[in-house]
N, C-alpha and C. Protein backbone atom coordinates (compact mmCIF):
# COMPACT_ATOMS: atom_id res chain seq x y z
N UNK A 1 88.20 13.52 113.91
CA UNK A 1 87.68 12.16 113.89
C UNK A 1 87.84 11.58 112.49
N UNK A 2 88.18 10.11 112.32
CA UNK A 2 88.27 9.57 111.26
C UNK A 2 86.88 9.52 110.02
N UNK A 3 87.01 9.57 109.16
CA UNK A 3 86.01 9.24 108.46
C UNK A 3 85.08 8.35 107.94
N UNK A 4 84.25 7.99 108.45
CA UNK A 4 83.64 6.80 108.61
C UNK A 4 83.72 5.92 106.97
N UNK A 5 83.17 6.91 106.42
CA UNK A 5 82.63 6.48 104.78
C UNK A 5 84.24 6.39 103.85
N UNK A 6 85.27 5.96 104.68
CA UNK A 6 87.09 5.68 104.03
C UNK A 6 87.15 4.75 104.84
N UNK A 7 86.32 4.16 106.09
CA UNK A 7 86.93 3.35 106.75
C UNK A 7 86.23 1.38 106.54
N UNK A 8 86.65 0.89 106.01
CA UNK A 8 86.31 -0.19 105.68
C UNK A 8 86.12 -1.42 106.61
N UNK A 9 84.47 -1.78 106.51
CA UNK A 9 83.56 -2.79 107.65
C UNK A 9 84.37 -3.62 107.70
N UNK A 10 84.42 -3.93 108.93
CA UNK A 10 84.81 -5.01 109.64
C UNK A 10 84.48 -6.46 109.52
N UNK A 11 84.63 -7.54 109.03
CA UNK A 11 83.86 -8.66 108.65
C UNK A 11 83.59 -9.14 110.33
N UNK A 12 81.80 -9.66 110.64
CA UNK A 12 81.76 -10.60 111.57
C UNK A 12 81.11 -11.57 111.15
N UNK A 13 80.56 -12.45 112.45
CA UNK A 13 79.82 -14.04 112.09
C UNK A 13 79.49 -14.02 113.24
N UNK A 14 78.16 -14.80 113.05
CA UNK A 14 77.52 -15.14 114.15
C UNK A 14 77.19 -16.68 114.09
N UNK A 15 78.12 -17.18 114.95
CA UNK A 15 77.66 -18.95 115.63
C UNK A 15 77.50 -19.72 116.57
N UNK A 16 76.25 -19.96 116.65
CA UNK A 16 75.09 -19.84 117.97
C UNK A 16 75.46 -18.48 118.46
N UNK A 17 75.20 -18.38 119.57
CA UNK A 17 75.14 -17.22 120.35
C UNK A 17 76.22 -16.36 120.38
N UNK A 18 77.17 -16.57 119.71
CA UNK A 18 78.42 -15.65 119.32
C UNK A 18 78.46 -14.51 118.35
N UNK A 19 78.80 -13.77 118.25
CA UNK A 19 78.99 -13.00 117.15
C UNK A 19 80.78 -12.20 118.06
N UNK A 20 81.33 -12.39 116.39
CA UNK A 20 82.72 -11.84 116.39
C UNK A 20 83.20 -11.44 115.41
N UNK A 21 84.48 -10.67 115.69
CA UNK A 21 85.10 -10.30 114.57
C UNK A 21 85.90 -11.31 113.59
N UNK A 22 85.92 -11.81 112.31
CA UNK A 22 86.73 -12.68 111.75
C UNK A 22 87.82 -11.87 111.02
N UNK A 23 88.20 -11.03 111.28
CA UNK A 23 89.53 -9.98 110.75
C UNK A 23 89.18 -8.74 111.25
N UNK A 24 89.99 -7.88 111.08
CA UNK A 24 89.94 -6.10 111.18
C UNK A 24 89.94 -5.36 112.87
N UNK A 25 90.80 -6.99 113.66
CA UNK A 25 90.92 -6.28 114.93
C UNK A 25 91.00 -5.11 115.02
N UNK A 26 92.64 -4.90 114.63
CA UNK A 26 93.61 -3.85 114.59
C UNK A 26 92.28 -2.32 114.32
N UNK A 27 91.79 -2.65 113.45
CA UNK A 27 90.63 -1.46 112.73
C UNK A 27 89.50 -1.03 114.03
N UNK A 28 89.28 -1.87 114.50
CA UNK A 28 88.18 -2.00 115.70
C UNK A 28 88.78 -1.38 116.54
N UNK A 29 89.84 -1.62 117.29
CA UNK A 29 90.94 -1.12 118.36
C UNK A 29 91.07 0.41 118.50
N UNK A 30 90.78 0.90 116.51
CA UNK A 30 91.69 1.99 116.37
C UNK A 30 90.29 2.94 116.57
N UNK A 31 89.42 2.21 115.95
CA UNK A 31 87.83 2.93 116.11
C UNK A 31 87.52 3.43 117.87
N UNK A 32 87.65 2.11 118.62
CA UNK A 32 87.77 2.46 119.86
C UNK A 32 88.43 3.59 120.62
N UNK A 33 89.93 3.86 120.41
CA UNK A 33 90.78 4.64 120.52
C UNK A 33 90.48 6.07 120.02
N UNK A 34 89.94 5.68 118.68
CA UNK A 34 89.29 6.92 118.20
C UNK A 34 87.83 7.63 119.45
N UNK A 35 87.34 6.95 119.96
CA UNK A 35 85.97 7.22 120.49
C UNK A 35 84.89 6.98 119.84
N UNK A 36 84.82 6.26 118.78
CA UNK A 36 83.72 5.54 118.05
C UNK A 36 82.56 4.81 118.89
N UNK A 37 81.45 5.65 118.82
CA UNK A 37 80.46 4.29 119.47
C UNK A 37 79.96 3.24 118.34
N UNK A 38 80.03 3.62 117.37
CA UNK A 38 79.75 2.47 116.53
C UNK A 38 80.82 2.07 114.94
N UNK A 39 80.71 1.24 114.80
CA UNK A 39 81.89 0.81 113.59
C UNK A 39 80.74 -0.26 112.80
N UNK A 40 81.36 0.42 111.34
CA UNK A 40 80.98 -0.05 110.62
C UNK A 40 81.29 -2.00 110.24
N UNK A 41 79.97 -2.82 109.73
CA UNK A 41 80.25 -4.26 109.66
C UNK A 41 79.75 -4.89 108.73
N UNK A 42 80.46 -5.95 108.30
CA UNK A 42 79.01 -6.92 107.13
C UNK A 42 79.55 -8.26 107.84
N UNK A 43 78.64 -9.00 107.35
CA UNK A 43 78.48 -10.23 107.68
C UNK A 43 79.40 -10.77 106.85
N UNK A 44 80.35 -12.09 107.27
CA UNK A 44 81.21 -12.67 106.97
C UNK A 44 80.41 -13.76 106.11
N UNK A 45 81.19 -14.26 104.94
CA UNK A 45 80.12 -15.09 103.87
C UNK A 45 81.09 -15.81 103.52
N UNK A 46 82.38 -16.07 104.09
CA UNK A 46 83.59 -16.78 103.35
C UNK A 46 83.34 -18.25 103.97
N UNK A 47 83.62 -19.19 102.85
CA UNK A 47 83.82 -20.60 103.97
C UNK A 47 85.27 -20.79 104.27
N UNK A 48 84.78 -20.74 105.44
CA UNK A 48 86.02 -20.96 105.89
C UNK A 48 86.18 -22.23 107.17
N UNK A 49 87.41 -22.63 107.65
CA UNK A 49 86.73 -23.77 108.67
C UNK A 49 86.41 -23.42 110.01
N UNK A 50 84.85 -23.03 110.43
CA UNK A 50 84.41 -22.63 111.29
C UNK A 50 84.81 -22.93 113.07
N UNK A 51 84.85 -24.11 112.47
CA UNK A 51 85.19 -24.60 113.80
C UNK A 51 86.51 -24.62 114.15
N UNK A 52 87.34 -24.46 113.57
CA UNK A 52 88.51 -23.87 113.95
C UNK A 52 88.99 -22.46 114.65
N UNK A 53 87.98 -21.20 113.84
CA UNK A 53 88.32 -20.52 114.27
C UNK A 53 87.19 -20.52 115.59
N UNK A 54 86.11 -21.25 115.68
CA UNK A 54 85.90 -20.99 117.14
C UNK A 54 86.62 -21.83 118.03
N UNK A 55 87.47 -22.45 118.12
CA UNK A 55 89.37 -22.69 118.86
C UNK A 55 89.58 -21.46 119.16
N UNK A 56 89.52 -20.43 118.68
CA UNK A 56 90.28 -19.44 118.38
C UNK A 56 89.50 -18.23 119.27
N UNK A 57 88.26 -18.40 118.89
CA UNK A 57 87.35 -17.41 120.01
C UNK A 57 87.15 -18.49 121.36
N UNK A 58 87.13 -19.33 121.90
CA UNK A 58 87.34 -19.76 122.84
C UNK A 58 88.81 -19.66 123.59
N UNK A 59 89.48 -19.67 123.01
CA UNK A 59 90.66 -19.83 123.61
C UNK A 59 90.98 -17.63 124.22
N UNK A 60 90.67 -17.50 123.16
CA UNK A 60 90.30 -15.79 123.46
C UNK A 60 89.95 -15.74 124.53
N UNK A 61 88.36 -16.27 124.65
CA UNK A 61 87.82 -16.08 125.92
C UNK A 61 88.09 -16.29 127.46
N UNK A 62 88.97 -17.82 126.91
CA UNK A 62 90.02 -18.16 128.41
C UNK A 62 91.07 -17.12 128.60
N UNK A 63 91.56 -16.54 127.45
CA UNK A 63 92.57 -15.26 128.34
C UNK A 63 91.76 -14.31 128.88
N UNK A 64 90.64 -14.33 128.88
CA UNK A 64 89.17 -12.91 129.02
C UNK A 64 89.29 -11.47 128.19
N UNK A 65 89.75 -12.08 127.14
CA UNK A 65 89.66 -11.59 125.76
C UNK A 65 88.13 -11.26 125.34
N UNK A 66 87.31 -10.55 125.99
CA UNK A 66 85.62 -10.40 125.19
C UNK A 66 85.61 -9.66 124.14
N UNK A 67 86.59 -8.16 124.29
CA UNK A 67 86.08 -7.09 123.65
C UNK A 67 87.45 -6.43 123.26
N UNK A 68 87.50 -5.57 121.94
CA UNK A 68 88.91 -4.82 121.49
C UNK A 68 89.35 -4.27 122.40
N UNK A 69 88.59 -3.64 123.99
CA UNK A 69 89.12 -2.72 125.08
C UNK A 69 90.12 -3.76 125.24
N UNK A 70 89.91 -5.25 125.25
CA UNK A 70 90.65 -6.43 126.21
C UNK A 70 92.33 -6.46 125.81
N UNK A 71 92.17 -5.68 124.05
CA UNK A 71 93.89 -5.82 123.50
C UNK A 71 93.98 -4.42 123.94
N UNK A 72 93.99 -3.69 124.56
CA UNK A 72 94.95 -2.90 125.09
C UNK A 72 96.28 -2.81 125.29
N UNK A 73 96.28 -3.93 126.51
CA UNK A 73 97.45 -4.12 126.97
C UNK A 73 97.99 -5.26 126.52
N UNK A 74 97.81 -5.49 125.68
CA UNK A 74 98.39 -6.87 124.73
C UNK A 74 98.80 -6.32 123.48
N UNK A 75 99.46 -5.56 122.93
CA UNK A 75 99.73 -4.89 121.90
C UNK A 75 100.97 -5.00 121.87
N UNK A 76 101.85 -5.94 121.01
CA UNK A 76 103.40 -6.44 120.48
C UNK A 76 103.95 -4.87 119.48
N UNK A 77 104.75 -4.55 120.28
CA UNK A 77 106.22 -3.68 119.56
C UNK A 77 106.21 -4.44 117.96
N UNK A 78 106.56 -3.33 117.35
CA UNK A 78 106.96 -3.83 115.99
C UNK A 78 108.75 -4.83 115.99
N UNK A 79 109.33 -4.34 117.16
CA UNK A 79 110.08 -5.49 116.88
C UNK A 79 110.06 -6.84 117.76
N UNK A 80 108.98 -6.97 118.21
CA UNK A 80 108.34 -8.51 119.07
C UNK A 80 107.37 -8.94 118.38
N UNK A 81 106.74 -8.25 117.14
CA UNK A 81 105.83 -8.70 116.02
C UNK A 81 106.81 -9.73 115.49
């Protein structure tokens, strides 16, 4: 198993009733894969333009994108990256 205390938190945010990841999919995915029940997080403190990226978690949600299980099968080849 990976080492927790090398593996670097995940930034989230919580707005209204949301809470998500704002980077470190890929990291979350791998935690999962690993068998992680829990992964390390801090709270996101950057300004950034909020409402944009909730475009971004909505539009997620219309593909039914909830959770890192959801990129499974959505995972681009390094040469379709």
């Amino acid at each position: 198993m990976a080492n927790v205390e090398i593996f670097p938190p995940v930034p989230i945010k919580k707005i209204g009733n949301r809470i998500f990841f704002t980077d470190g999919h890929t990291r979350a995915y791998l935690a999962y894969v690993l068998g992680w029940q829990e992964l390390p997080v801090i709270w996101d403190e950057d300004e950034l333009d909020w409402e944009a990226y909730l475009f971004c978690v909505k539009t997620a949600e219309e593909r039914d994108i909830w959770t890192v299980v959801d990129l499974a099968e959505r995972i681009l080849s390094g040469k379709d990256y």
